[in-house]
N, C-alpha and C. Protein backbone atom coordinates (compact mmCIF):
# COMPACT_ATOMS: atom_id res chain seq x y z
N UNK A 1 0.84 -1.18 0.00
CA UNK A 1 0.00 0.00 0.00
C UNK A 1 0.89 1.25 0.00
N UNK A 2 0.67 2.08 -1.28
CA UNK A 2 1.56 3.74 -0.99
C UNK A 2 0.93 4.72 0.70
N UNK A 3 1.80 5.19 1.01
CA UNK A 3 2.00 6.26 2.28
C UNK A 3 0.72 6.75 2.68
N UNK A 4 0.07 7.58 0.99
CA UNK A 4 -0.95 8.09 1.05
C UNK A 4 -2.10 7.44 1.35
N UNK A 5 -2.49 5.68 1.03
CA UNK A 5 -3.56 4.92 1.61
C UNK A 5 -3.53 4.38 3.09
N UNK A 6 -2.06 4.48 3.26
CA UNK A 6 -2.15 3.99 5.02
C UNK A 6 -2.28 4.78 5.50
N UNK A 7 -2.14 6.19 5.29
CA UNK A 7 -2.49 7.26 5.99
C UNK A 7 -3.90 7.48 6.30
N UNK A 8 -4.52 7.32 5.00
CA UNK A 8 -5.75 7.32 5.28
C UNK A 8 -6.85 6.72 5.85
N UNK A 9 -5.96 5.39 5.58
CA UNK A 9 -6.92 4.02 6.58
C UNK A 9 -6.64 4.38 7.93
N UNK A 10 -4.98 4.88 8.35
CA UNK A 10 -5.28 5.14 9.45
C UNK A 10 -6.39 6.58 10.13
N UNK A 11 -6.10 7.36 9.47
CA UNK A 11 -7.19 8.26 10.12
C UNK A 11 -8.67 7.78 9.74
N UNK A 12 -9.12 6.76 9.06
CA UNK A 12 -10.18 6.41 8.66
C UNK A 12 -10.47 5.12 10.57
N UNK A 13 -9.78 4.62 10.79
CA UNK A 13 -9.47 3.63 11.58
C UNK A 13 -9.83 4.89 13.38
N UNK A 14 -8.69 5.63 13.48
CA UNK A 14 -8.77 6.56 14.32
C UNK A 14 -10.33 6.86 14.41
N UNK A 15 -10.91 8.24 13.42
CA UNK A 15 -12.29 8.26 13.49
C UNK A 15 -13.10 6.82 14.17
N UNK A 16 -12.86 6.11 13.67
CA UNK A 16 -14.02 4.68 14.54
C UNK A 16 -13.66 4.43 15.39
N UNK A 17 -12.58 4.19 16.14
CA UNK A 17 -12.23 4.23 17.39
C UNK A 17 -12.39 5.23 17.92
N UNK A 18 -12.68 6.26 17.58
CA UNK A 18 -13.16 7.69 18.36
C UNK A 18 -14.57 7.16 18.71
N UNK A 19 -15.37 7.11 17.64
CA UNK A 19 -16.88 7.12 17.36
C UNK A 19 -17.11 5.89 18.42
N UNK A 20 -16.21 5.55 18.16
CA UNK A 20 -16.78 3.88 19.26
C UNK A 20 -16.76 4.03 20.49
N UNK A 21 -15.51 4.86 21.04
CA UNK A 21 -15.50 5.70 22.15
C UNK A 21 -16.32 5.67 23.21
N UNK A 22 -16.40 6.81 22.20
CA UNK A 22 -18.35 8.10 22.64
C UNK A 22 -19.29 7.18 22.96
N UNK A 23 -19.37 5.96 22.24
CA UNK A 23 -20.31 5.08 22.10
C UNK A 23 -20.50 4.54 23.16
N UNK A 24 -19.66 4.29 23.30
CA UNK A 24 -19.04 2.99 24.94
C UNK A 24 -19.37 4.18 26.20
N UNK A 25 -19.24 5.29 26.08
CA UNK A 25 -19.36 5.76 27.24
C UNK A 25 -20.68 6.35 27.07
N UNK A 26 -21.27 6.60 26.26
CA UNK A 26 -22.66 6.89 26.60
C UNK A 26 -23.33 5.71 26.90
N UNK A 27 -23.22 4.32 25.98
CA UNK A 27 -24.26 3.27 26.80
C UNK A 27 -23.39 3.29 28.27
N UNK A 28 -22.27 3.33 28.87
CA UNK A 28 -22.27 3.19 30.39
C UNK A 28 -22.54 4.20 31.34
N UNK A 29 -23.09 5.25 30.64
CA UNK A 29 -23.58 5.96 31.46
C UNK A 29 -24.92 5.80 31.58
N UNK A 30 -25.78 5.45 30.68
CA UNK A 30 -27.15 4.84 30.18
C UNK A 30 -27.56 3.70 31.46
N UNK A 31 -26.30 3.15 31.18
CA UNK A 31 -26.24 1.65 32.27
C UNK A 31 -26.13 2.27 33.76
N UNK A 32 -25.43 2.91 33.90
CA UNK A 32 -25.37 3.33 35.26
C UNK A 32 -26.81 4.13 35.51
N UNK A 33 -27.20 4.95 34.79
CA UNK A 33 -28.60 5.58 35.14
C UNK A 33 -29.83 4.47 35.42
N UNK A 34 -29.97 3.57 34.68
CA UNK A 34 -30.79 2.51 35.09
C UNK A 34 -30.32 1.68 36.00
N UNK A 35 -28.99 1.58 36.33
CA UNK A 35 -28.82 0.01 37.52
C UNK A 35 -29.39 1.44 38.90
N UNK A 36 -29.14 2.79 39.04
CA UNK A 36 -29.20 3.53 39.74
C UNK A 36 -30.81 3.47 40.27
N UNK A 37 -31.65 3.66 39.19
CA UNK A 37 -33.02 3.49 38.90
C UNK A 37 -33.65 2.30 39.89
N UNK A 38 -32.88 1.14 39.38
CA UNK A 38 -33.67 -0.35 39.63
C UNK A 38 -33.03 0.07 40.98
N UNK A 39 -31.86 0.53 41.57
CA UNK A 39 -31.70 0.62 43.24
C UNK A 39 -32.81 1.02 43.53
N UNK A 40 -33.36 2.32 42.94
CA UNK A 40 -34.38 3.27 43.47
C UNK A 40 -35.79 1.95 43.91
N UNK A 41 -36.27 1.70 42.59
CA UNK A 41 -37.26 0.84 42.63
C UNK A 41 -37.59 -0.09 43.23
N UNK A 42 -36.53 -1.01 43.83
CA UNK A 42 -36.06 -1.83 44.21
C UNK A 42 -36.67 -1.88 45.94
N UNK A 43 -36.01 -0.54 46.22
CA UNK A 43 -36.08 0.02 47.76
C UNK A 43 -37.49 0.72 48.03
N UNK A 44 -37.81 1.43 47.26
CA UNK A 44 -39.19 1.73 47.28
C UNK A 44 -40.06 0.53 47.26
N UNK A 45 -40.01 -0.67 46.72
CA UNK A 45 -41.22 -2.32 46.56
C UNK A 45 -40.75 -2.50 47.78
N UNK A 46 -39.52 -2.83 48.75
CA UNK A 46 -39.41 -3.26 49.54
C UNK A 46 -39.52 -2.66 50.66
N UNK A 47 -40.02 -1.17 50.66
CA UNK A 47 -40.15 -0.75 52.03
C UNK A 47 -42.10 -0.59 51.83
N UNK A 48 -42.10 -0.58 50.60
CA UNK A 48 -43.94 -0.85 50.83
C UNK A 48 -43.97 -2.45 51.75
N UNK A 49 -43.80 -3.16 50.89
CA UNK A 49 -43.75 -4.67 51.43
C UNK A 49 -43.13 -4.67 53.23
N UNK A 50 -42.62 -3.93 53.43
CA UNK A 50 -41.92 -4.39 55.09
C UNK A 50 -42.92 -3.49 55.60
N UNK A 51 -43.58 -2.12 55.40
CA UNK A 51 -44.38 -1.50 56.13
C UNK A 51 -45.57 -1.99 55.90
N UNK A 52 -46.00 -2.82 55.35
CA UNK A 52 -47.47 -3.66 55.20
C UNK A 52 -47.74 -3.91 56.67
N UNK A 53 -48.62 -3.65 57.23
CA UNK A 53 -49.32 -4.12 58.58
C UNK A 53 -50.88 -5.60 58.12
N UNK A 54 -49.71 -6.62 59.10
CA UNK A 54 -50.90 -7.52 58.65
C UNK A 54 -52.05 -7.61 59.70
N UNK A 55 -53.04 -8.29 59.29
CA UNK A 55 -54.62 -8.08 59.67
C UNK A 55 -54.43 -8.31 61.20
N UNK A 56 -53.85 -9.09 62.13
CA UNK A 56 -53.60 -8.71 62.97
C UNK A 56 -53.09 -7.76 63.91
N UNK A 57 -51.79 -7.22 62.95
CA UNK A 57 -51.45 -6.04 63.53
C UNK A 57 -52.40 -5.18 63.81
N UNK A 58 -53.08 -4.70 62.75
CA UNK A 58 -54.32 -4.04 62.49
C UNK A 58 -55.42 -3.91 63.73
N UNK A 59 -55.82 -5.24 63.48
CA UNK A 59 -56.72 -5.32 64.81
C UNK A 59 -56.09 -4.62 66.10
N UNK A 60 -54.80 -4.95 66.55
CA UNK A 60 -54.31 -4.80 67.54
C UNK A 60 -54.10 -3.25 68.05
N UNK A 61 -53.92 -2.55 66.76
CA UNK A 61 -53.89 -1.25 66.74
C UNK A 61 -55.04 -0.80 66.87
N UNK A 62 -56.20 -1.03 66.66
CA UNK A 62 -57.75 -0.71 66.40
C UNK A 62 -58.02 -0.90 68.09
N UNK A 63 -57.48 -2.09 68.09
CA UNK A 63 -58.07 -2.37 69.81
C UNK A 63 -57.32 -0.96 70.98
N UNK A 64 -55.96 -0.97 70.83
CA UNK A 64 -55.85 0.26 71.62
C UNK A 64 -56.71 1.50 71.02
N UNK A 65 -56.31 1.88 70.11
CA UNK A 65 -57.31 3.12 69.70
C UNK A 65 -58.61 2.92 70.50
N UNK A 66 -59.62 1.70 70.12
CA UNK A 66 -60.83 1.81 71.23
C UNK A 66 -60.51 1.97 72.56
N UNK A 67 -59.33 1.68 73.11
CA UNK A 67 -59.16 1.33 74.71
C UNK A 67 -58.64 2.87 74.65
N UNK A 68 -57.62 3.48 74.29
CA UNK A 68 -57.57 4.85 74.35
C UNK A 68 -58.72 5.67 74.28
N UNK A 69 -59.59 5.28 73.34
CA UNK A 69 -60.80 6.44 72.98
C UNK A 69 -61.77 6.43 74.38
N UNK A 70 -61.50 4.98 74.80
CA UNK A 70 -62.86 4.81 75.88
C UNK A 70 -62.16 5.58 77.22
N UNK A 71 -60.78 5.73 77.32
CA UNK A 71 -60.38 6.11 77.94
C UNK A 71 -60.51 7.62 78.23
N UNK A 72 -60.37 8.07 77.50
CA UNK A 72 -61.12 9.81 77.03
C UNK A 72 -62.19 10.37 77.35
């Protein structure tokens, strides 16, 4: 190959490894915004789910409230 075609493949070569770059770091920033996300989501399902009061609790709370109210 003359001077003038390797030159050019190489800056032809350069450019895509640039472009590919950019590429690579925008999907990992993409990636990091969503694994960030699913933390979010994640913690929000699980603090609904742990603050769930089950039907007993419930009652139990209902029963002081009456025993407080009657108390009043």
């Amino acid at each position: 190959m003359p001077p003038e075609q390797l030159r050019s493949l190489a800056a032809q070569l350069i450019s895509k490894v640039n472009t590919m770059d950019r590429k690579i770091h925008r999907d990992e920033a993409i990636i990091e915004q969503l694994t960030h996300e699913i933390a979010i989501l994640k913690r929000h399902k699980f603090a609904k789910r742990s603050e769930r009061i089950s039907p007993a609790q419930g009652r139990l709370l209902d029963d002081l409230l009456d025993t407080d109210l009657e108390l009043n």
